[in-house]
Protein backbone atom coordinates (compact mmCIF):
# COMPACT_ATOMS: atom_id res chain seq x y z
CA UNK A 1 -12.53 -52.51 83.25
CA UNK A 2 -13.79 -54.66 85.54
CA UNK A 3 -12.57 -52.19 88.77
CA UNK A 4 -14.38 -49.60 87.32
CA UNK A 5 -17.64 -51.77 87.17
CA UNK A 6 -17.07 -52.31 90.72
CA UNK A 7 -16.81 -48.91 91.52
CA UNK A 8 -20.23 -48.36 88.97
CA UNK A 9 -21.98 -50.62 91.02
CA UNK A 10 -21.56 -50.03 94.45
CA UNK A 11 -22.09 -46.07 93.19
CA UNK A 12 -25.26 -46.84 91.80
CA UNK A 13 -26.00 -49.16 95.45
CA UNK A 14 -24.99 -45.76 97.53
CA UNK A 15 -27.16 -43.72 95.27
CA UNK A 16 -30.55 -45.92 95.50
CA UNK A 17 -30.16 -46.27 99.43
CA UNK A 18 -29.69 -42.37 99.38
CA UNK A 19 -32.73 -41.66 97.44
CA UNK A 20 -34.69 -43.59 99.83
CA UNK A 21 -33.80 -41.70 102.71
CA UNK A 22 -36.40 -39.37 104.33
CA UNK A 23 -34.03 -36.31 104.30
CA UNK A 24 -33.71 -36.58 100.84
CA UNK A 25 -37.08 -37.17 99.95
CA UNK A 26 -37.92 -34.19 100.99
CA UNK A 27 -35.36 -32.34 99.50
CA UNK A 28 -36.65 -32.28 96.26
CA UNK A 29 -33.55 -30.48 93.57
CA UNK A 30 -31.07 -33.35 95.74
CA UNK A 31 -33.47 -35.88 94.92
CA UNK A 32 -33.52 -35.18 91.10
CA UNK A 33 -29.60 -34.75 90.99
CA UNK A 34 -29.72 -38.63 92.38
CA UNK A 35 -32.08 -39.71 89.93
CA UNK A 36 -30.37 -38.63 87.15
CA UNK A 37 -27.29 -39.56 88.17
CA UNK A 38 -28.55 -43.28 89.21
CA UNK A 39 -29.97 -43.41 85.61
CA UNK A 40 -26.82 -42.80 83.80
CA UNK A 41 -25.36 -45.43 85.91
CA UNK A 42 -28.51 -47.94 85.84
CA UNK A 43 -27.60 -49.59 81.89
CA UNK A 44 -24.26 -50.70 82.79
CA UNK A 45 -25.09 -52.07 86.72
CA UNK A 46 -27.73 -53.99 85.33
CA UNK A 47 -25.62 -55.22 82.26
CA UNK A 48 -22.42 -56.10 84.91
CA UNK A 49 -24.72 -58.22 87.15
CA UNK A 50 -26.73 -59.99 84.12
CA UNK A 51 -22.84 -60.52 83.03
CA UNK A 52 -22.18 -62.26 86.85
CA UNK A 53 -25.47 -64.01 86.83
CA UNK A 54 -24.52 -65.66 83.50
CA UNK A 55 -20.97 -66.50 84.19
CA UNK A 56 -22.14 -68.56 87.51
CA UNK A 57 -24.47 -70.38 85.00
CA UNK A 58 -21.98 -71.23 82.69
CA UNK A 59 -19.82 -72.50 85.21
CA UNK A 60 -22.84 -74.61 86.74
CA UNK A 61 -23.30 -75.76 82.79
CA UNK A 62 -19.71 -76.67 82.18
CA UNK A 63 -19.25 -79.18 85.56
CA UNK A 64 -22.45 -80.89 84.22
CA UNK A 65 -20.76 -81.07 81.00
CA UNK A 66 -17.86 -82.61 82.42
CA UNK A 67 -19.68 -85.38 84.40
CA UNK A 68 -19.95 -88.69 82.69
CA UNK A 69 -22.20 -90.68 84.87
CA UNK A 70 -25.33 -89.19 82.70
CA UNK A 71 -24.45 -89.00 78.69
CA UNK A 72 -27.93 -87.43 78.13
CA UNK A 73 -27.32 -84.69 80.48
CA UNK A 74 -24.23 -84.57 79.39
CA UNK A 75 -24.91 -83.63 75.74
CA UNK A 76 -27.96 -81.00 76.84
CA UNK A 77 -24.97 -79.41 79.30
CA UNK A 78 -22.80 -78.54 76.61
CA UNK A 79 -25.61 -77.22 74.64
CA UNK A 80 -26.03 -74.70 77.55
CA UNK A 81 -22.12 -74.24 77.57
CA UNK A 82 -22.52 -72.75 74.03
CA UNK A 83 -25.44 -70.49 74.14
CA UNK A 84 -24.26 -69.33 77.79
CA UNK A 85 -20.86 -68.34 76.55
CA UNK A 86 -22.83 -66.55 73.63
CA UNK A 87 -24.40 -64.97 75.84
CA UNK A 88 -21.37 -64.06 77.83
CA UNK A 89 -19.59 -62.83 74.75
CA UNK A 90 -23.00 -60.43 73.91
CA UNK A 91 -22.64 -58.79 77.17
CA UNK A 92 -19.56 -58.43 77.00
CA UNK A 93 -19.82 -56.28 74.33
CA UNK A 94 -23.11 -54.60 75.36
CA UNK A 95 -20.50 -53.69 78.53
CA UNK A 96 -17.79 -52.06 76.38
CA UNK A 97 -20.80 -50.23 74.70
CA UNK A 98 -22.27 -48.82 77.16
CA UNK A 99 -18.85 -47.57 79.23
CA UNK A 100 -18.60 -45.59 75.77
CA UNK A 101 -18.57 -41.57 76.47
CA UNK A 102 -21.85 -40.46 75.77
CA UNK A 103 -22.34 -37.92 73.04
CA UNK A 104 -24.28 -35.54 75.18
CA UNK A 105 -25.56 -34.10 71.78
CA UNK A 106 -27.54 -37.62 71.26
CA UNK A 107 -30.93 -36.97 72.14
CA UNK A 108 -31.52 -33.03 70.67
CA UNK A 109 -33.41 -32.21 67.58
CA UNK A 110 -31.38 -32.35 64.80
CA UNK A 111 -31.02 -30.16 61.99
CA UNK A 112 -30.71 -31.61 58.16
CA UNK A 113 -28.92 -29.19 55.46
CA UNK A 114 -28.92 -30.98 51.89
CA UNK A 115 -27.74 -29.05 48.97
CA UNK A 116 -27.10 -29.81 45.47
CA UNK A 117 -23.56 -30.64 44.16
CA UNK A 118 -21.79 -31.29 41.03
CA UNK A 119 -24.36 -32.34 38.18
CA UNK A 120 -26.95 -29.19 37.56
CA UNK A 121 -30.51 -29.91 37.52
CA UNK A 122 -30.32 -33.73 38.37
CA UNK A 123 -28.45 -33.18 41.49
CA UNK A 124 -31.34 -31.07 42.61
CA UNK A 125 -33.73 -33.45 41.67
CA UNK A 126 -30.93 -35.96 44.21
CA UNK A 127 -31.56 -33.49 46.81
CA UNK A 128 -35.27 -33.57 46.66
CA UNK A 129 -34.75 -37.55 46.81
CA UNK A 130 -32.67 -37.52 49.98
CA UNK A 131 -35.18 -34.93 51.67
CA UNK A 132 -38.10 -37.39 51.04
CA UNK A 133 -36.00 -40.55 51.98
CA UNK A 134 -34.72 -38.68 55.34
CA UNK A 135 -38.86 -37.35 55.87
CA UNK A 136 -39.69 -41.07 55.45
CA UNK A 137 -36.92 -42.25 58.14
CA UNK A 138 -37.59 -39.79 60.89
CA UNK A 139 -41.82 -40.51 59.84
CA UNK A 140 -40.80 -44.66 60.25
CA UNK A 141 -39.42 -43.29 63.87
CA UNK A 142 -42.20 -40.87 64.74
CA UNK A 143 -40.78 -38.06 64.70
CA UNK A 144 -42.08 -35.01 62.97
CA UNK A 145 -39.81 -33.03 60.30
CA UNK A 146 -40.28 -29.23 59.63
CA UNK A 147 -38.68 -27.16 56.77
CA UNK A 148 -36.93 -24.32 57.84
CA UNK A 149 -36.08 -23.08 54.21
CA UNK A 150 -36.10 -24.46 50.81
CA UNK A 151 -34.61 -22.87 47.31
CA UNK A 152 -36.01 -24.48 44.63
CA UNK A 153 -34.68 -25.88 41.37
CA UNK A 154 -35.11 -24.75 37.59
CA UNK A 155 -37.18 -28.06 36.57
CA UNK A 156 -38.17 -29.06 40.33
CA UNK A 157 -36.08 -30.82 43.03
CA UNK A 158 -33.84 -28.41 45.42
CA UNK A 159 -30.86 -26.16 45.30
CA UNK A 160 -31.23 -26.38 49.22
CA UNK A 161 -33.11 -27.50 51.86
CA UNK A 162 -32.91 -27.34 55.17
CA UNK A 163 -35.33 -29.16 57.39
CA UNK A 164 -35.52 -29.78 61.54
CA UNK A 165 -36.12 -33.28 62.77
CA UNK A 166 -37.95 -33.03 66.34
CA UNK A 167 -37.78 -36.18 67.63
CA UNK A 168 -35.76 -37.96 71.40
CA UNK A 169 -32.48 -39.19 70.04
CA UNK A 170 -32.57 -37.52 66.12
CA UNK A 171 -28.68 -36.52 65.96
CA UNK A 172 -27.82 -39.76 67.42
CA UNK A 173 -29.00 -41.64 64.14
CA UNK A 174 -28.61 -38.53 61.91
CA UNK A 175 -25.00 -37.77 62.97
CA UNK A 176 -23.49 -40.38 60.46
CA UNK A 177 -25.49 -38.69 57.18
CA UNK A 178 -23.45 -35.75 56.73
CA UNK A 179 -21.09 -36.04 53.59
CA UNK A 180 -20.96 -36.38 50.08
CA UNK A 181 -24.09 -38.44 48.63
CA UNK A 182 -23.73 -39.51 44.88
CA UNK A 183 -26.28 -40.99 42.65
CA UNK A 184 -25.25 -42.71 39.44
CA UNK A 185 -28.13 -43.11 37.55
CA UNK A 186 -30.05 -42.10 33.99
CA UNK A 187 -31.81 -38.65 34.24
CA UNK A 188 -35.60 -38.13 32.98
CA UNK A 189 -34.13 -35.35 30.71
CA UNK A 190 -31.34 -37.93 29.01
CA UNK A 191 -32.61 -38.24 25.15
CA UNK A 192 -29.42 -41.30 24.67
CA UNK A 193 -30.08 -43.09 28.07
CA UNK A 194 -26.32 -42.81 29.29
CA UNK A 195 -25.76 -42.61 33.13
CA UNK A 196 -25.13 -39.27 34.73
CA UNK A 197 -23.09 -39.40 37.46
CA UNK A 198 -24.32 -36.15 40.46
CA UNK A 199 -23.84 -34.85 43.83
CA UNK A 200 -25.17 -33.25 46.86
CA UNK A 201 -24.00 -32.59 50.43
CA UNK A 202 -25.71 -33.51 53.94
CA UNK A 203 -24.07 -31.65 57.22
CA UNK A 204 -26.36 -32.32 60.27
CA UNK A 205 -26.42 -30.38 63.24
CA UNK A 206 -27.51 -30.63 66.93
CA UNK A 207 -30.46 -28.16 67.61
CA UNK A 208 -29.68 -25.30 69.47
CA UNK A 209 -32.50 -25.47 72.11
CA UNK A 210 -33.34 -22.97 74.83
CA UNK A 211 -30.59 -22.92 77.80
CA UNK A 212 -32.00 -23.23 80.90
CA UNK A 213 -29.81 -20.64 83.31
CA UNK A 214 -28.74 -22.15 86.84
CA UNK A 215 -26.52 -19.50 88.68
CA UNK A 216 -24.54 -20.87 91.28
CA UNK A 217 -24.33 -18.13 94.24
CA UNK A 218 -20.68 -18.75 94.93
CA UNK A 219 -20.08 -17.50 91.27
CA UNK A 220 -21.56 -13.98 92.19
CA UNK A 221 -19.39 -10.64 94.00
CA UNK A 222 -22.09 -8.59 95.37
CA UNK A 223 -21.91 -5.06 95.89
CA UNK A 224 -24.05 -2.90 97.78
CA UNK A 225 -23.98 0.97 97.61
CA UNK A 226 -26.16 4.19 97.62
CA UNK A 227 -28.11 5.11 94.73
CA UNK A 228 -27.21 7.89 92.60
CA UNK A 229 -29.73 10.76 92.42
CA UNK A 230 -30.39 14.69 92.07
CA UNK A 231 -30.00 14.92 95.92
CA UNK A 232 -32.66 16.35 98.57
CA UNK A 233 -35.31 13.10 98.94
CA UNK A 234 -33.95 11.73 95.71
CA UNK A 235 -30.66 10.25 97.20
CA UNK A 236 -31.47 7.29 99.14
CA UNK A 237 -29.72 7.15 102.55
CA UNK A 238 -29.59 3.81 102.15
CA UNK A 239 -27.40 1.00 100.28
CA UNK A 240 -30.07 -0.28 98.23
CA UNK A 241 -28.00 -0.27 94.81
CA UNK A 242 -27.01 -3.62 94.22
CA UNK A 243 -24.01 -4.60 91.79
CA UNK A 244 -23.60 -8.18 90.90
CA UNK A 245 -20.27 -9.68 88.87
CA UNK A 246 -20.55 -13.35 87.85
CA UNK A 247 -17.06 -14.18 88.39
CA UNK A 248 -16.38 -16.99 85.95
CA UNK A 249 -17.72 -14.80 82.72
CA UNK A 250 -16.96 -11.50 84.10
CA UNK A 251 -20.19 -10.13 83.58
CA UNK A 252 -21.58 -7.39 85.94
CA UNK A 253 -24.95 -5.95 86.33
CA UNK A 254 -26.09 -3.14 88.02
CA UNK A 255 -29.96 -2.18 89.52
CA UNK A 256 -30.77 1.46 91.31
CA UNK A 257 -34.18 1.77 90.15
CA UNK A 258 -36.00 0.56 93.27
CA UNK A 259 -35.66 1.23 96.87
CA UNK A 260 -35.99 -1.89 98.27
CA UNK A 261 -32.16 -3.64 97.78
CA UNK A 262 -34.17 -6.98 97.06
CA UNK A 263 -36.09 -5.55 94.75
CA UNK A 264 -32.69 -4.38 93.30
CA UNK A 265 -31.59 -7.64 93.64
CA UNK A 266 -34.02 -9.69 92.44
CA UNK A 267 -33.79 -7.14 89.26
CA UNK A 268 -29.95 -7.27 88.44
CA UNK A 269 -30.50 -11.32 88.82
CA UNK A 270 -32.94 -11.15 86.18
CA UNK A 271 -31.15 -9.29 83.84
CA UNK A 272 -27.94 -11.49 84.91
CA UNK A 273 -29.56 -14.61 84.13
CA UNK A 274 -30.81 -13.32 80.28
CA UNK A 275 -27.42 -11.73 79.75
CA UNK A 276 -26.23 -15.31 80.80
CA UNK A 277 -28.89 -17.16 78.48
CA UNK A 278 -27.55 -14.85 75.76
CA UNK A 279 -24.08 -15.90 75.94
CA UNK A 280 -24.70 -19.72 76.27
CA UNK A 281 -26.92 -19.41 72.74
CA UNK A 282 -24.40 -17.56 71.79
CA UNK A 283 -21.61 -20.38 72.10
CA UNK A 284 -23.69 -22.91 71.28
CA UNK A 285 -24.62 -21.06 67.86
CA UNK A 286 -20.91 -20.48 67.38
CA UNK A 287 -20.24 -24.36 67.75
CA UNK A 288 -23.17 -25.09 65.40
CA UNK A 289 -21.71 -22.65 62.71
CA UNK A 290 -17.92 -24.24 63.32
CA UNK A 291 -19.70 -27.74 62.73
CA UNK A 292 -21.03 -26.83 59.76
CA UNK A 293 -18.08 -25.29 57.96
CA UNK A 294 -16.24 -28.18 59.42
CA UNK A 295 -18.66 -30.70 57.55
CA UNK A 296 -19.10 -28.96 54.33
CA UNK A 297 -15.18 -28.34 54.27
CA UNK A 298 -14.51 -32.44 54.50
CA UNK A 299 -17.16 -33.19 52.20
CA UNK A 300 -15.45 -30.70 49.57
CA UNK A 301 -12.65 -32.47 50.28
CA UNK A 302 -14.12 -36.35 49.27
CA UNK A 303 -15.07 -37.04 46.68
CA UNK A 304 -17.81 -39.42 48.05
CA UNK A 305 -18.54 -41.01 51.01
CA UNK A 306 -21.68 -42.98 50.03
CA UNK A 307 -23.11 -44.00 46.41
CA UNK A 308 -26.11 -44.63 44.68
CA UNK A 309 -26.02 -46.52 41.94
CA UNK A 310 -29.30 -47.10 40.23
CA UNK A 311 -28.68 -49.40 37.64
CA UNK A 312 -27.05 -51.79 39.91
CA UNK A 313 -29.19 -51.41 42.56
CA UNK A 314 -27.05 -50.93 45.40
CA UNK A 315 -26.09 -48.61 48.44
CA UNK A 316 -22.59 -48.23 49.48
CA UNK A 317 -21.11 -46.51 51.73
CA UNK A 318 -17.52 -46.26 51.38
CA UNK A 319 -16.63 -45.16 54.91
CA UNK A 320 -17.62 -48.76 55.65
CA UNK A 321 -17.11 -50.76 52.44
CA UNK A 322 -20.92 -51.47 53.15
CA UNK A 323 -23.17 -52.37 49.85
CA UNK A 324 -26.75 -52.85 50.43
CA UNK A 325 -28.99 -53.44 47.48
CA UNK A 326 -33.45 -52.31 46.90
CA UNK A 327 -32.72 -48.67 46.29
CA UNK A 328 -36.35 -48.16 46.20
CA UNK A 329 -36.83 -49.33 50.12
CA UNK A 330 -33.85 -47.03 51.13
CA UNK A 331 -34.52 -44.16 49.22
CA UNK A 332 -38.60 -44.89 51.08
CA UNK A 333 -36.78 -44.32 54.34
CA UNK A 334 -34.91 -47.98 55.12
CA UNK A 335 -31.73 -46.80 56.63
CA UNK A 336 -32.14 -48.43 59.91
CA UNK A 337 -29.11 -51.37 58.98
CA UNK A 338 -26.86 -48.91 57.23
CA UNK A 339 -26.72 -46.56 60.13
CA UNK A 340 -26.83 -49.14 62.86
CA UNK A 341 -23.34 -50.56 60.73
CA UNK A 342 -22.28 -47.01 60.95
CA UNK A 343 -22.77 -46.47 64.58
CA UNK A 344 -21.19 -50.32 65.48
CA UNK A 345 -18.41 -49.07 63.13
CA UNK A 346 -17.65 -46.12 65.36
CA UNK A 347 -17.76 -47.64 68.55
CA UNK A 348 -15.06 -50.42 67.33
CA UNK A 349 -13.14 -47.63 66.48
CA UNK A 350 -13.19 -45.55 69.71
CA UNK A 351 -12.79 -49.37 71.25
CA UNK A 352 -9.35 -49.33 69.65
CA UNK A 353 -8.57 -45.64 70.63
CA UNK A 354 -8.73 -46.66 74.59
């Protein structure tokens, strides 16, 4: 691990004495492929030479701890000893963390899908409880929610919702919702006052957003011929047809309409760069829809993965054995420590998997 922070940081050195180059300042498209790349490298160089910094401290603390002429400095010493190797041990960790793959899905929108389960009209009413505690989280983050389709239940609640979050970094706290959600709990329509026991699923999805189209000109065959025509002053003597193939999708595009070939040209790229835009939606949509079946296939398989039990008072979420208790404050939006034990949860496990 520690090579590769080597390698990080001297990357991260070459890249900030590039960017302040004049040839690349004024190259402007090099200049933001630097940036970004120096910011994706920026956490974990900053983290490494904190984690230096405090590891020549705590060696500084522990020779003071081991001299004896001066028992007062002695005993503040090893009080630094203990809160530097703290310290240590938090970066440590905040290292590991941050070397993590990136979900590159993290930061999109996020859409929310909650329908109700097993349990008739009560696990509608559920569903309408999870869409106002999920409104109330991504309000508590500042982010705005908008509902993209509702069916409504008999006696009120939902059938189904389904609801956008538009917020920087939605999926990465919404990812870990999707699953079974039960309530145990009493329903307003239960004469004898015995506990129902109801369902309803959660599968969240990235956002598909707009696909911004860069072409890369090595990717392109381009053929030049003569336009068709009727003949006489119709038929262009001229190879201003233009045919383009993009290589890696196999696409190919062809523009005759004008008689100037960059006209042509600037034409078939147009129409090669929507075509393009068309089939990146496309893939992404087909990803979306296999995440989806994917999520509502494992939740048909559990039988729950998190539980709300109201006459106990208490959360749990049995991916985690996690039990939290104040029902009202989650269902109000307070899932900030369950999903935070969640994500931690998830790193330790891809910790294990390297």
């Amino acid at each position: 691990m520690w090579e590769r922070l080597d390698a990080i940081e001297r990357r991260y050195d070459d890249l900030t004495h590039e960017m302040a180059s004049p040839e690349t300042t004024l190259d402007y498209e090099r200049l933001q492929a630097l940036n970004k790349e120096r910011s994706s490298l920026e956490d974990v160089a900053g983290l490494y030479r904190r984690h230096r910094e405090v590891q020549a401290e705590l060696a500084e603390a522990r020779a003071m701890a081991d001299d004896r002429s001066d028992r007062d400095l002695q005993a503040l010493a090893r009080d630094e000893v203990a809160r530097l190797e703290q310290q240590l041990d938090e970066l440590g960790a905040a290292i590991k963390r941050a070397l993590l793959p990136k979900d590159s899905r993290d930061d999109k929108n996020v859409i929310v899908e909650i329908r109700a389960g097993t349990g008739g009209d009560e696990a509608g009413l559920f569903a309408a409880d999870l869409f106002r505690m999920y409104s109330r989280y991504a309000e508590s983050k500042s982010w705005k929610t908008d509902i993209l389709s509702v069916s409504e239940g008999a006696i009120g609640g939902f059938k189904e919702v389904v609801f956008e979050v538009l917020g920087r970094g939605a999926y990465s706290r919404f990812k870990y919702e999707s699953g079974v959600h039960r309530v145990q709990r009493v329903p307003e329509t239960e004469a004898q006052g015995r506990i129902h026991t109801s369902t309803a699923t959660v599968a969240v999805l990235p956002a598909v957003e707009d696909v911004d189209i860069h072409i890369d000109e090595r990717d392109i065959r381009e053929d030049k011929f003569h336009s068709g025509g009727a003949g006489g002053q119709n038929v262009n003597k001229v190879e201003t047809a233009i045919r383009l193939t993009h290589i890696p999708t196999g696409l190919v595009v062809v523009c005759q309409d004008e008689r100037s070939q960059l006209k042509n040209r600037e034409k078939a790229m147009a129409v090669l760069r929507a075509r393009l835009y068309e089939l990146e939606r496309s893939k992404q949509e087909q990803e979306q829809s296999t995440t989806r079946r994917s999520q509502v296939a494992h939740a048909a398989r559990s039988e729950k993965g998190r539980t709300y039990n109201f006459p106990q008072d208490r959360l749990t979420d049995h991916r985690i054995n996690l039990t939290v208790h104040n029902l009202p404050a989650r269902l109000a939006g307070q899932l900030d420590d369950i999903i935070d034990a969640l994500a931690t949860d998830e790193q330790a496990r891809e910790f294990q998997g390297d």
